[in-house]
N, C-alpha and C. Protein backbone atom coordinates (compact mmCIF):
# COMPACT_ATOMS: atom_id res chain seq x y z
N UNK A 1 82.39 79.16 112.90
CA UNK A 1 83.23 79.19 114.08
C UNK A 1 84.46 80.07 113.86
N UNK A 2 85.15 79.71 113.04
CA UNK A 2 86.34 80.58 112.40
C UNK A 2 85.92 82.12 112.83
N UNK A 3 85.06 82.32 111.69
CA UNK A 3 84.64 83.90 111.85
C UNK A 3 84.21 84.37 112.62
N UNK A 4 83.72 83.81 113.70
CA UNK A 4 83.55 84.25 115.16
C UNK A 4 84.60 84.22 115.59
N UNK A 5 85.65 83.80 115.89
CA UNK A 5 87.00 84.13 116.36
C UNK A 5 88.01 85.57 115.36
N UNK A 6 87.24 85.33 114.32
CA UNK A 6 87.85 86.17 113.20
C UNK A 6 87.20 87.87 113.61
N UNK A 7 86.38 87.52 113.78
CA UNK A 7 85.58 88.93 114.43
C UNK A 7 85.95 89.63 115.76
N UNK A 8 86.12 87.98 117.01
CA UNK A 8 86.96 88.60 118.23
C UNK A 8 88.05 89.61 118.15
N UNK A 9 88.96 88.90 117.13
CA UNK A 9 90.31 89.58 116.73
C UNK A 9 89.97 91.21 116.40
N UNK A 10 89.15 91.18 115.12
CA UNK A 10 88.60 92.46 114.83
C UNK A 10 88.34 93.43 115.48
N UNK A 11 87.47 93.14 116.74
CA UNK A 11 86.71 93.96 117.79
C UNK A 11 88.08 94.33 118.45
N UNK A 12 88.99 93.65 118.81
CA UNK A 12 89.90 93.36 119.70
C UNK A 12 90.96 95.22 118.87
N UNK A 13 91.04 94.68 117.79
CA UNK A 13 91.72 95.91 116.81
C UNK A 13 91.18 97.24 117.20
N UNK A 14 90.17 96.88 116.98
CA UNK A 14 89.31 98.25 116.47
C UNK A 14 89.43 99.24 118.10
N UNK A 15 89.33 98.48 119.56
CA UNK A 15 89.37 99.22 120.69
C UNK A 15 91.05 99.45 120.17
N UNK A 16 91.58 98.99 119.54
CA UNK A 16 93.47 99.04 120.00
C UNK A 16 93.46 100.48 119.12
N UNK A 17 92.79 100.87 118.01
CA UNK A 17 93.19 101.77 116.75
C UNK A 17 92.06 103.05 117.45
N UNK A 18 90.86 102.52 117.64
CA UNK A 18 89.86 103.60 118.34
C UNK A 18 89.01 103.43 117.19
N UNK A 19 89.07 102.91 115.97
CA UNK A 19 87.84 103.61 114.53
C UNK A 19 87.54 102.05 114.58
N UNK A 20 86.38 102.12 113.53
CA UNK A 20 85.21 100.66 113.24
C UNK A 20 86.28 99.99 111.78
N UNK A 21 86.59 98.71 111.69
CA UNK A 21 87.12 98.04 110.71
C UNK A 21 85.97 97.55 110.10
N UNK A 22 84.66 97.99 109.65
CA UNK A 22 83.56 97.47 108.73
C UNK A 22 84.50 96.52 107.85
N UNK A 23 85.34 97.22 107.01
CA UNK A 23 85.74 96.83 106.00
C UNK A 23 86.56 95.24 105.99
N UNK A 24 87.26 94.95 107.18
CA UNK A 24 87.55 94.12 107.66
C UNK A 24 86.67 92.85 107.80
N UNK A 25 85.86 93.28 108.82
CA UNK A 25 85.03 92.70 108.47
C UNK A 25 84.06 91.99 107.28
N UNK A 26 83.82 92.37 106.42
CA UNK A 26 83.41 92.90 105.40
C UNK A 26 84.53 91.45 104.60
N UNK A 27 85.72 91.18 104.90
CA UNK A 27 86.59 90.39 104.40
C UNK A 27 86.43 88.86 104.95
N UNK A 28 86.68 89.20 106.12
CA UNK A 28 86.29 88.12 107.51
C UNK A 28 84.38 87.37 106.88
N UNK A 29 83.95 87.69 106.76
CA UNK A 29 82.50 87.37 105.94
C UNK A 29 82.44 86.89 104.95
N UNK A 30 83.53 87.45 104.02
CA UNK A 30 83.82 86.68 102.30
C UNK A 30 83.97 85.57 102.53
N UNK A 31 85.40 85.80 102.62
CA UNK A 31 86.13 84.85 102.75
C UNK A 31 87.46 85.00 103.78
N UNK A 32 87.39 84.09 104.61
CA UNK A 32 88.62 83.46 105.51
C UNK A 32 90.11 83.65 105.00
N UNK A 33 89.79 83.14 103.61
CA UNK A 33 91.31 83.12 103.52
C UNK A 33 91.99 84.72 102.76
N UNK A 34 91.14 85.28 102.34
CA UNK A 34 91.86 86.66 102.16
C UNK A 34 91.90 87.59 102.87
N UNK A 35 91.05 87.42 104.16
CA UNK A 35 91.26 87.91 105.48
C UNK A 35 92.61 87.64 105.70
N UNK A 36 93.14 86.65 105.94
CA UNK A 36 94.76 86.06 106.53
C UNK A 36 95.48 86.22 105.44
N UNK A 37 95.33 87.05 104.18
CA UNK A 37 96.13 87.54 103.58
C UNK A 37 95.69 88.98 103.71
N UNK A 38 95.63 89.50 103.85
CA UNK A 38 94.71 91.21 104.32
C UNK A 38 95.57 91.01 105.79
N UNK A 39 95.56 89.91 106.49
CA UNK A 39 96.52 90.08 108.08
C UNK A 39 98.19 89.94 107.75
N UNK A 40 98.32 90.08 106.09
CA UNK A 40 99.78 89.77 106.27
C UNK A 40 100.17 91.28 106.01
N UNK A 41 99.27 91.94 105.69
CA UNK A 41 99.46 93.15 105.03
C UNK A 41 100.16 93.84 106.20
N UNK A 42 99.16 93.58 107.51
CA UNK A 42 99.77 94.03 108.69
C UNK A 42 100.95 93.53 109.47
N UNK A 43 100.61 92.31 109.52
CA UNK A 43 102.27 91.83 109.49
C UNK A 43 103.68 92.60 109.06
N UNK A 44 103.50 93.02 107.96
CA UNK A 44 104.43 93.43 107.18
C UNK A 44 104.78 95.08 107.95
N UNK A 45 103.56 95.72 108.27
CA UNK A 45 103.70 97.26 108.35
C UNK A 45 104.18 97.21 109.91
N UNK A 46 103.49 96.41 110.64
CA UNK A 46 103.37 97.06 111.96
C UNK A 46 104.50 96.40 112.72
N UNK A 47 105.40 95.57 113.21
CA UNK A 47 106.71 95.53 113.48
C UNK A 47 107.52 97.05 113.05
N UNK A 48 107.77 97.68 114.32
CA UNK A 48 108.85 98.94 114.46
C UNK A 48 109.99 98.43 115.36
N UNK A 49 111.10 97.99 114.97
CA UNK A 49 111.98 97.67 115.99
C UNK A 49 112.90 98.16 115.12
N UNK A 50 113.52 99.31 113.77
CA UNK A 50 114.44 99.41 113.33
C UNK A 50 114.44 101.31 113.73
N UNK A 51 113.62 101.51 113.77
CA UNK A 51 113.55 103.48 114.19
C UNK A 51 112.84 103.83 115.33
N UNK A 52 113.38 104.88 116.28
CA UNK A 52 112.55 105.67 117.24
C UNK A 52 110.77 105.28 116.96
N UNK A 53 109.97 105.33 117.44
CA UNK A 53 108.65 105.77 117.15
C UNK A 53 108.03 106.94 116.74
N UNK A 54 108.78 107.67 116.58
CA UNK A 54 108.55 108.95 116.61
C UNK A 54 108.80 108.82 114.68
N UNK A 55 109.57 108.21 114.52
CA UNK A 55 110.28 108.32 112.73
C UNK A 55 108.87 107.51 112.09
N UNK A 56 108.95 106.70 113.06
CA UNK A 56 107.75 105.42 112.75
C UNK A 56 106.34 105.98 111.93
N UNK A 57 105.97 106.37 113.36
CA UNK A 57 104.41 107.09 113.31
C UNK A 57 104.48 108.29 112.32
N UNK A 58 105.25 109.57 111.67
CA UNK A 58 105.72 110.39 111.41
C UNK A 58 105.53 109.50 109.83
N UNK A 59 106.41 108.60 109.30
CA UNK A 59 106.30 107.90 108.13
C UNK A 59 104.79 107.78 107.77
N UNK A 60 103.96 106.71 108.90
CA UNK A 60 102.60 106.21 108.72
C UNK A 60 101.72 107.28 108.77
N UNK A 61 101.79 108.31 109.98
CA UNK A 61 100.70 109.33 109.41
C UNK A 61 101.01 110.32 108.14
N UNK A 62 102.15 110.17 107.62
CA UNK A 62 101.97 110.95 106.61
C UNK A 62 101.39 110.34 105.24
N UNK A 63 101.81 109.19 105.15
CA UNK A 63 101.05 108.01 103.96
C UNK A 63 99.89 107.84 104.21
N UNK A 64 99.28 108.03 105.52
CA UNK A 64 97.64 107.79 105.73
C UNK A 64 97.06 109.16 105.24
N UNK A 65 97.91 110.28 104.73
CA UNK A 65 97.76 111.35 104.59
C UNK A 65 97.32 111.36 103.27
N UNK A 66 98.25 110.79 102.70
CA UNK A 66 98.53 111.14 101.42
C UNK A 66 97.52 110.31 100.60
N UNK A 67 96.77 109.34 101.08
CA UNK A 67 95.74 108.50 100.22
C UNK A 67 94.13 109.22 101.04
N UNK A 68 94.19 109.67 102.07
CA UNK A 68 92.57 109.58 102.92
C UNK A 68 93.05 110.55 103.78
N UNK A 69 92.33 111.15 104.20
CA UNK A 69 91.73 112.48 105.45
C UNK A 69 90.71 112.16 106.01
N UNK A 70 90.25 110.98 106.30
CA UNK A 70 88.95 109.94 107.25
C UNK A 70 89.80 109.26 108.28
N UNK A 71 88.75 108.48 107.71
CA UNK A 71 89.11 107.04 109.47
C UNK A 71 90.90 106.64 109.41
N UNK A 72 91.37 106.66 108.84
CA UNK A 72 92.42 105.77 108.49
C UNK A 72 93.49 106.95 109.02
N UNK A 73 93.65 107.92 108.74
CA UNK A 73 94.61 109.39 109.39
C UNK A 73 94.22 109.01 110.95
N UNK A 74 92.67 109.34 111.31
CA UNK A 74 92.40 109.17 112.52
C UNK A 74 92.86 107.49 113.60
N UNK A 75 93.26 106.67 112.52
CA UNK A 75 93.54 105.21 113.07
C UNK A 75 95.09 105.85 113.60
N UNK A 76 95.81 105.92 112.53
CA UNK A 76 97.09 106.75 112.35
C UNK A 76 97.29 107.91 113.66
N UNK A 77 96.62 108.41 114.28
CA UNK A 77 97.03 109.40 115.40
C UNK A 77 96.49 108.60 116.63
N UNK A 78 95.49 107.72 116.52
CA UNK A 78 95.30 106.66 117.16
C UNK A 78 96.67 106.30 118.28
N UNK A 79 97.13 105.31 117.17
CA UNK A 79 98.26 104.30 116.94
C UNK A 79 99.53 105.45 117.55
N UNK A 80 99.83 106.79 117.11
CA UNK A 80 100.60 107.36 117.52
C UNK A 80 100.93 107.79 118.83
N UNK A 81 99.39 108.34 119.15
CA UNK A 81 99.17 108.77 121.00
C UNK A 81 99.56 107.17 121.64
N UNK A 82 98.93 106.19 120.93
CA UNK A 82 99.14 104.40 122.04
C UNK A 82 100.71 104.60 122.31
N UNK A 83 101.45 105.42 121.12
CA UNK A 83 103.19 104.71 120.88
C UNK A 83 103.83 106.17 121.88
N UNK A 84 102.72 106.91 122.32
CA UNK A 84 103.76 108.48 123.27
C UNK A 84 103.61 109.26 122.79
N UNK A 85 103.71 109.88 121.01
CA UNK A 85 103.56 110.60 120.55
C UNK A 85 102.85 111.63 121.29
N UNK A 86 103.52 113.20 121.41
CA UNK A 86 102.79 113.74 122.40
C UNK A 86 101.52 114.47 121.46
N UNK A 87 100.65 115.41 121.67
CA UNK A 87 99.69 116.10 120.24
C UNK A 87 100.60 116.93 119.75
N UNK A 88 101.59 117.52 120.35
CA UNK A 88 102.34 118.83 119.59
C UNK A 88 103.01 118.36 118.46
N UNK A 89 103.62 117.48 118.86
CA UNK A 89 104.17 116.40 117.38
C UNK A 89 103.54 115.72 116.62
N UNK A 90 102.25 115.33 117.29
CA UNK A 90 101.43 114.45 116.28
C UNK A 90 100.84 115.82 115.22
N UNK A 91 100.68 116.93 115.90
CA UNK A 91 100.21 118.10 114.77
C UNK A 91 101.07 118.62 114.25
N UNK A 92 102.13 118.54 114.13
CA UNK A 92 103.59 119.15 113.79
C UNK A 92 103.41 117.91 112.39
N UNK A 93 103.69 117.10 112.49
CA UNK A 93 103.71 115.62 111.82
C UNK A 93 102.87 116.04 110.63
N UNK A 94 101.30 115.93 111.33
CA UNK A 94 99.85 116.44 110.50
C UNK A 94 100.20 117.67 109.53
N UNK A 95 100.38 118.14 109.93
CA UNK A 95 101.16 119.64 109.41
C UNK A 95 102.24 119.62 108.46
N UNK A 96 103.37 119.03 108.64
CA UNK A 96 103.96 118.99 107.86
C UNK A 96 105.32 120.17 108.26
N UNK A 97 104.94 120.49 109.52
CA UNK A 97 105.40 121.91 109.96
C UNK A 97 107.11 121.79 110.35
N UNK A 98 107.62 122.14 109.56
CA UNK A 98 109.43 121.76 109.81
C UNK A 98 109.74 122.82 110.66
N UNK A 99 109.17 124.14 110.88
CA UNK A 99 109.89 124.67 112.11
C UNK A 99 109.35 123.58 113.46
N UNK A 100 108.08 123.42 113.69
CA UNK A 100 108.05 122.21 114.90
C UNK A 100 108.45 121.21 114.85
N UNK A 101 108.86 120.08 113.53
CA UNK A 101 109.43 118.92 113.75
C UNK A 101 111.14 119.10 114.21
N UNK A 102 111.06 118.02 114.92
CA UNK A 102 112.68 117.76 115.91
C UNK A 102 112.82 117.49 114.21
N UNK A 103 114.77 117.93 114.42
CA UNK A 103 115.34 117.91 113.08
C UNK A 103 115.43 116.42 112.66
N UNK A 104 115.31 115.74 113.34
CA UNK A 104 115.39 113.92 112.75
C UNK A 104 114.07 113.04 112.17
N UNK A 105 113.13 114.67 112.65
CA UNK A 105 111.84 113.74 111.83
C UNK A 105 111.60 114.58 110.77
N UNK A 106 112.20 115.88 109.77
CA UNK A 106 111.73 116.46 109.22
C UNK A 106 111.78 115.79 107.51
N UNK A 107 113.40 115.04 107.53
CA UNK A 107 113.55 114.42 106.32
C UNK A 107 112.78 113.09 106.61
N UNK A 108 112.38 112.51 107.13
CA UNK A 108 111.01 111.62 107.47
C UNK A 108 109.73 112.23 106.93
N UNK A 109 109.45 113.00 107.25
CA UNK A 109 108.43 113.79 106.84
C UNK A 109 108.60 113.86 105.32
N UNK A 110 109.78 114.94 104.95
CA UNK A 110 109.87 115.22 103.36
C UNK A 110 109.85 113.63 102.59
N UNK A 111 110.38 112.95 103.11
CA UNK A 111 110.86 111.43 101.92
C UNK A 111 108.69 111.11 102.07
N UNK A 112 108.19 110.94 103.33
CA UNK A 112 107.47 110.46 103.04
C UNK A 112 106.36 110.94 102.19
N UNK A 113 106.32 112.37 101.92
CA UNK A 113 105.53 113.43 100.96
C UNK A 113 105.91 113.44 100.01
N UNK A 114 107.19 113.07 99.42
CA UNK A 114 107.51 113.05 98.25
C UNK A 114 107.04 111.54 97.35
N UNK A 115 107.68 110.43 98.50
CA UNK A 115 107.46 109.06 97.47
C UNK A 115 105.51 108.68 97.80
N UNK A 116 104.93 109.05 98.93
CA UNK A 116 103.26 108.59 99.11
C UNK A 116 102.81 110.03 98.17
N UNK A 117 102.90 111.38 98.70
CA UNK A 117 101.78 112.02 97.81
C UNK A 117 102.22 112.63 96.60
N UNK A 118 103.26 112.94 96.31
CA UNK A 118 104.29 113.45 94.94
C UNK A 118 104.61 112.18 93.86
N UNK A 119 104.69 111.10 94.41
CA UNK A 119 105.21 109.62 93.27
C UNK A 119 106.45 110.23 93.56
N UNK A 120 107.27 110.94 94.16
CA UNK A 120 108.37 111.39 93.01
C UNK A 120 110.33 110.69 94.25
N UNK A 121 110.89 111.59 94.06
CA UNK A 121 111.91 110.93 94.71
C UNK A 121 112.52 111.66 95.33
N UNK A 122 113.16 111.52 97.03
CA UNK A 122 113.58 112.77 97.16
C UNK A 122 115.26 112.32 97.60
N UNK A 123 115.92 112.34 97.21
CA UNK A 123 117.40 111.68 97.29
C UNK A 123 118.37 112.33 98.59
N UNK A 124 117.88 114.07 98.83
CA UNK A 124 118.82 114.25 99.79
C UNK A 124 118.26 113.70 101.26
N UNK A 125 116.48 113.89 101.20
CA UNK A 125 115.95 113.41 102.46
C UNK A 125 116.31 112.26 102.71
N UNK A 126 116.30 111.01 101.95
CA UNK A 126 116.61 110.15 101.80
C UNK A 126 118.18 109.87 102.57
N UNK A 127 119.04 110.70 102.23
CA UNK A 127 120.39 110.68 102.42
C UNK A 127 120.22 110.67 104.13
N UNK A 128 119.32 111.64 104.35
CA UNK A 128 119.77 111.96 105.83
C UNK A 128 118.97 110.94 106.65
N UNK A 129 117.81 110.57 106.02
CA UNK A 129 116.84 109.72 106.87
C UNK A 129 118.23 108.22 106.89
N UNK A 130 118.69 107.86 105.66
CA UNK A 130 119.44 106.69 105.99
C UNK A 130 120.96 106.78 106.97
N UNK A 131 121.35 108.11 107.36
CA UNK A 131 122.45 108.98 107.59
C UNK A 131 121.56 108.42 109.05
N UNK A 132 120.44 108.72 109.38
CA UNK A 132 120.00 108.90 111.02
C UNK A 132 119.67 107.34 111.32
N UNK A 133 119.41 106.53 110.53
CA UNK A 133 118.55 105.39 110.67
C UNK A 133 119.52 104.00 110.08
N UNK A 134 119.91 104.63 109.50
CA UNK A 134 120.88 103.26 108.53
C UNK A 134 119.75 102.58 107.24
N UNK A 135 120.32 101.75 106.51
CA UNK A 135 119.04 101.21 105.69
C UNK A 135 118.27 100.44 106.02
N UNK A 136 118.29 99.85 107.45
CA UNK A 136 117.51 98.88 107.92
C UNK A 136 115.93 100.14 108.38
N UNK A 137 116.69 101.00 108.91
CA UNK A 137 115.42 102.36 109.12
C UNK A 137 114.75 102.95 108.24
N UNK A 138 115.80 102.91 106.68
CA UNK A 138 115.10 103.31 105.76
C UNK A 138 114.45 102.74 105.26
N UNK A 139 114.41 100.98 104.86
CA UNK A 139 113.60 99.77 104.74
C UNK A 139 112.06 99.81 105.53
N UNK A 140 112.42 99.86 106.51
CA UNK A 140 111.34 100.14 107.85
C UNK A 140 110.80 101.50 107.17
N UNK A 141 110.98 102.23 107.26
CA UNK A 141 110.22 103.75 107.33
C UNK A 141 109.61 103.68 105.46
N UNK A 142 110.23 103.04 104.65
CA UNK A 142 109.79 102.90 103.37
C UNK A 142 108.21 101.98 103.46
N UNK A 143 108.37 100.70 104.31
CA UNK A 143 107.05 99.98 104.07
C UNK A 143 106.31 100.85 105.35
N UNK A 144 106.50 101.38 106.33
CA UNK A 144 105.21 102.57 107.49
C UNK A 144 104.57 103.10 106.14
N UNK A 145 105.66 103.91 105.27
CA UNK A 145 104.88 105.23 104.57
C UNK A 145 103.97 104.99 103.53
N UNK A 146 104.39 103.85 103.32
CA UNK A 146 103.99 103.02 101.91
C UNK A 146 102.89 102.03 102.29
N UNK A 147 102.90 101.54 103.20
CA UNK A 147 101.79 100.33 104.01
C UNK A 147 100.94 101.21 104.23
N UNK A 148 100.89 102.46 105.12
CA UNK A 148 99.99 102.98 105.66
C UNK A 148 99.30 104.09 104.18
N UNK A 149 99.81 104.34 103.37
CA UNK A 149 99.14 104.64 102.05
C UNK A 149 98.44 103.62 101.19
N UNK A 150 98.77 102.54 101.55
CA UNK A 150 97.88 101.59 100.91
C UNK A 150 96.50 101.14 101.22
N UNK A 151 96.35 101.25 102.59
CA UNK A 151 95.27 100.69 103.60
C UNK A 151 94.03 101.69 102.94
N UNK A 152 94.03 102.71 102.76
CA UNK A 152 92.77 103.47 102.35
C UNK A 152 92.58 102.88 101.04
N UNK A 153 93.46 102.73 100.09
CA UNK A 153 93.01 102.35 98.63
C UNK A 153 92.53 100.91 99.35
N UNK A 154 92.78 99.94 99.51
CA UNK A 154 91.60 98.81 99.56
C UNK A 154 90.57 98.84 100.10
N UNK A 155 90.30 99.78 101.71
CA UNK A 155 88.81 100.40 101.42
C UNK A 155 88.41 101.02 100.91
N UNK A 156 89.05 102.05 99.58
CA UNK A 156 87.89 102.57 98.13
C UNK A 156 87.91 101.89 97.47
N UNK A 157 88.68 100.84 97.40
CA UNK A 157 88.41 99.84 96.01
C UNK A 157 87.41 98.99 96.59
N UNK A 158 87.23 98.68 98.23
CA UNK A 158 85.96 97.95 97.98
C UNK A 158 84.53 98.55 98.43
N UNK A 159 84.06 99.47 98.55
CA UNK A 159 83.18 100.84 98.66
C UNK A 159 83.19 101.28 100.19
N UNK A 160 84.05 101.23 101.07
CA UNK A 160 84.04 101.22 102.55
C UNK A 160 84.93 102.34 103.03
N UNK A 161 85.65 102.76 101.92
CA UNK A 161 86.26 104.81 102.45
C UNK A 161 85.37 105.92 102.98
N UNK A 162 85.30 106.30 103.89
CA UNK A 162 85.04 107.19 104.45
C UNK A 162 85.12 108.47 103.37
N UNK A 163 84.17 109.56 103.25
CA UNK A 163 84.55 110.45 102.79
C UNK A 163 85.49 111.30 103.98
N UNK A 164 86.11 112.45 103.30
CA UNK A 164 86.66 113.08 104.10
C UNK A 164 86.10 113.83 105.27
N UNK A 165 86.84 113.15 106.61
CA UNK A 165 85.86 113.55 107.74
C UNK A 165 86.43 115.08 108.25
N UNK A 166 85.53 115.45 108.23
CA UNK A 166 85.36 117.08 108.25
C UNK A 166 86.18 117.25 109.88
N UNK A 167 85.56 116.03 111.08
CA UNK A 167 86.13 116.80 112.66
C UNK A 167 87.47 116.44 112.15
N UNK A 168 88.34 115.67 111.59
CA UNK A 168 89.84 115.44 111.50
C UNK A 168 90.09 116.43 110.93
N UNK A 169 89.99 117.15 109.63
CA UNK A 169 90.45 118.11 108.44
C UNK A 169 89.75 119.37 109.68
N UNK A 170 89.26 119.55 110.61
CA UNK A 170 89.06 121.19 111.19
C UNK A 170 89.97 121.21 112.36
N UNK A 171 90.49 119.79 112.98
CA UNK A 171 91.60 119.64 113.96
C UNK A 171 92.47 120.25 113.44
N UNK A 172 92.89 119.79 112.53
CA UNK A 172 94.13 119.89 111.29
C UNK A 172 94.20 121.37 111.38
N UNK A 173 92.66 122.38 110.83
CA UNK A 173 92.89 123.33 110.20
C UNK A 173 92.92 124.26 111.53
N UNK A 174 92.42 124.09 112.39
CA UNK A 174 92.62 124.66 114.36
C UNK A 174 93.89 124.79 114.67
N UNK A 175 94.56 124.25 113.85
CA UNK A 175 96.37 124.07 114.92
C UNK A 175 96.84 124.71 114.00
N UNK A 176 96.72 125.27 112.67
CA UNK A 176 97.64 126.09 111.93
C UNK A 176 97.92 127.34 112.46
């Protein structure tokens, strides 16, 4: 019974994001209760009430970047078009492209390429992202970039990653 309600929810996701949560599923089937710890994960990421949406989505698609170029980028532009994001920004974002990003998402961009795909640290982006946002934005924009880089490693750790989907990576490579 559970998991039939556990699955509603699922289905319910999957029209909200646009891609298939197998993997989810896949949890929801194990076991119950690490499903509702797998739902805290989201808990944690998806509350945006401290930055624009624009800083938001900009954080998350770049961490969905930085672990996967499959389903999970594509959940990520998803989630962005639901929040307004227009495509010029969502490919500006994708891109990485600082002459098209508005100047308030570019150190968004850099912090999030540095700490998801570099490990490394970037202190002045940092400066300005907390300069535009305060630390409650930088808190916020730390778990988007960082949450949404995580979500692909638990579907390769449990065999359910997508290889890299070729129509996302030729969108990508169309707008350069």
């Amino acid at each position: 019974m559970l998991t039939a309600v556990a699955t509603f929810f699922i289905r319910r996701a999957e029209r909200r994001i646009g891609v298939s949560l197998d993997y989810v599923r896949y949890i929801a089937r194990t076991e119950l209760s690490l499903l509702s710890r797998y739902n805290k994960i989201f808990g944690f990421l998806d509350p945006n009430r401290q930055v624009p949406a624009a800083a938001y989505h900009a954080a998350r698609l770049r961490g969905a970047l930085a672990a996967d170029c499959g389903i999970c980028v594509e959940a990520e532009i998803n989630l962005a078009r639901a929040s307004g994001l227009g495509e010029q920004l969502i490919n500006a974002i994708l891109q990485a492209d600082s002459q098209a990003l508005p100047t308030e998402l570019a150190p968004v961009v850099r912090l999030a390429d540095a700490v998801t795909s570099r490990r490394e640290d970037d202190v002045e982006a940092r400066s300005v992202v907390t300069g535009l946002y305060g630390d409650a934005g930088l808190i916020e924009l730390s778990f988007a970039m960082n949450g949404a880089a995580m979500l692909p490693g638990i579907k390769r750790a449990m065999g359910h990653a997508t290889a890299c989907d070729l129509s996302v990576m030729r969108r990508l490579s169309a707008n350069q």
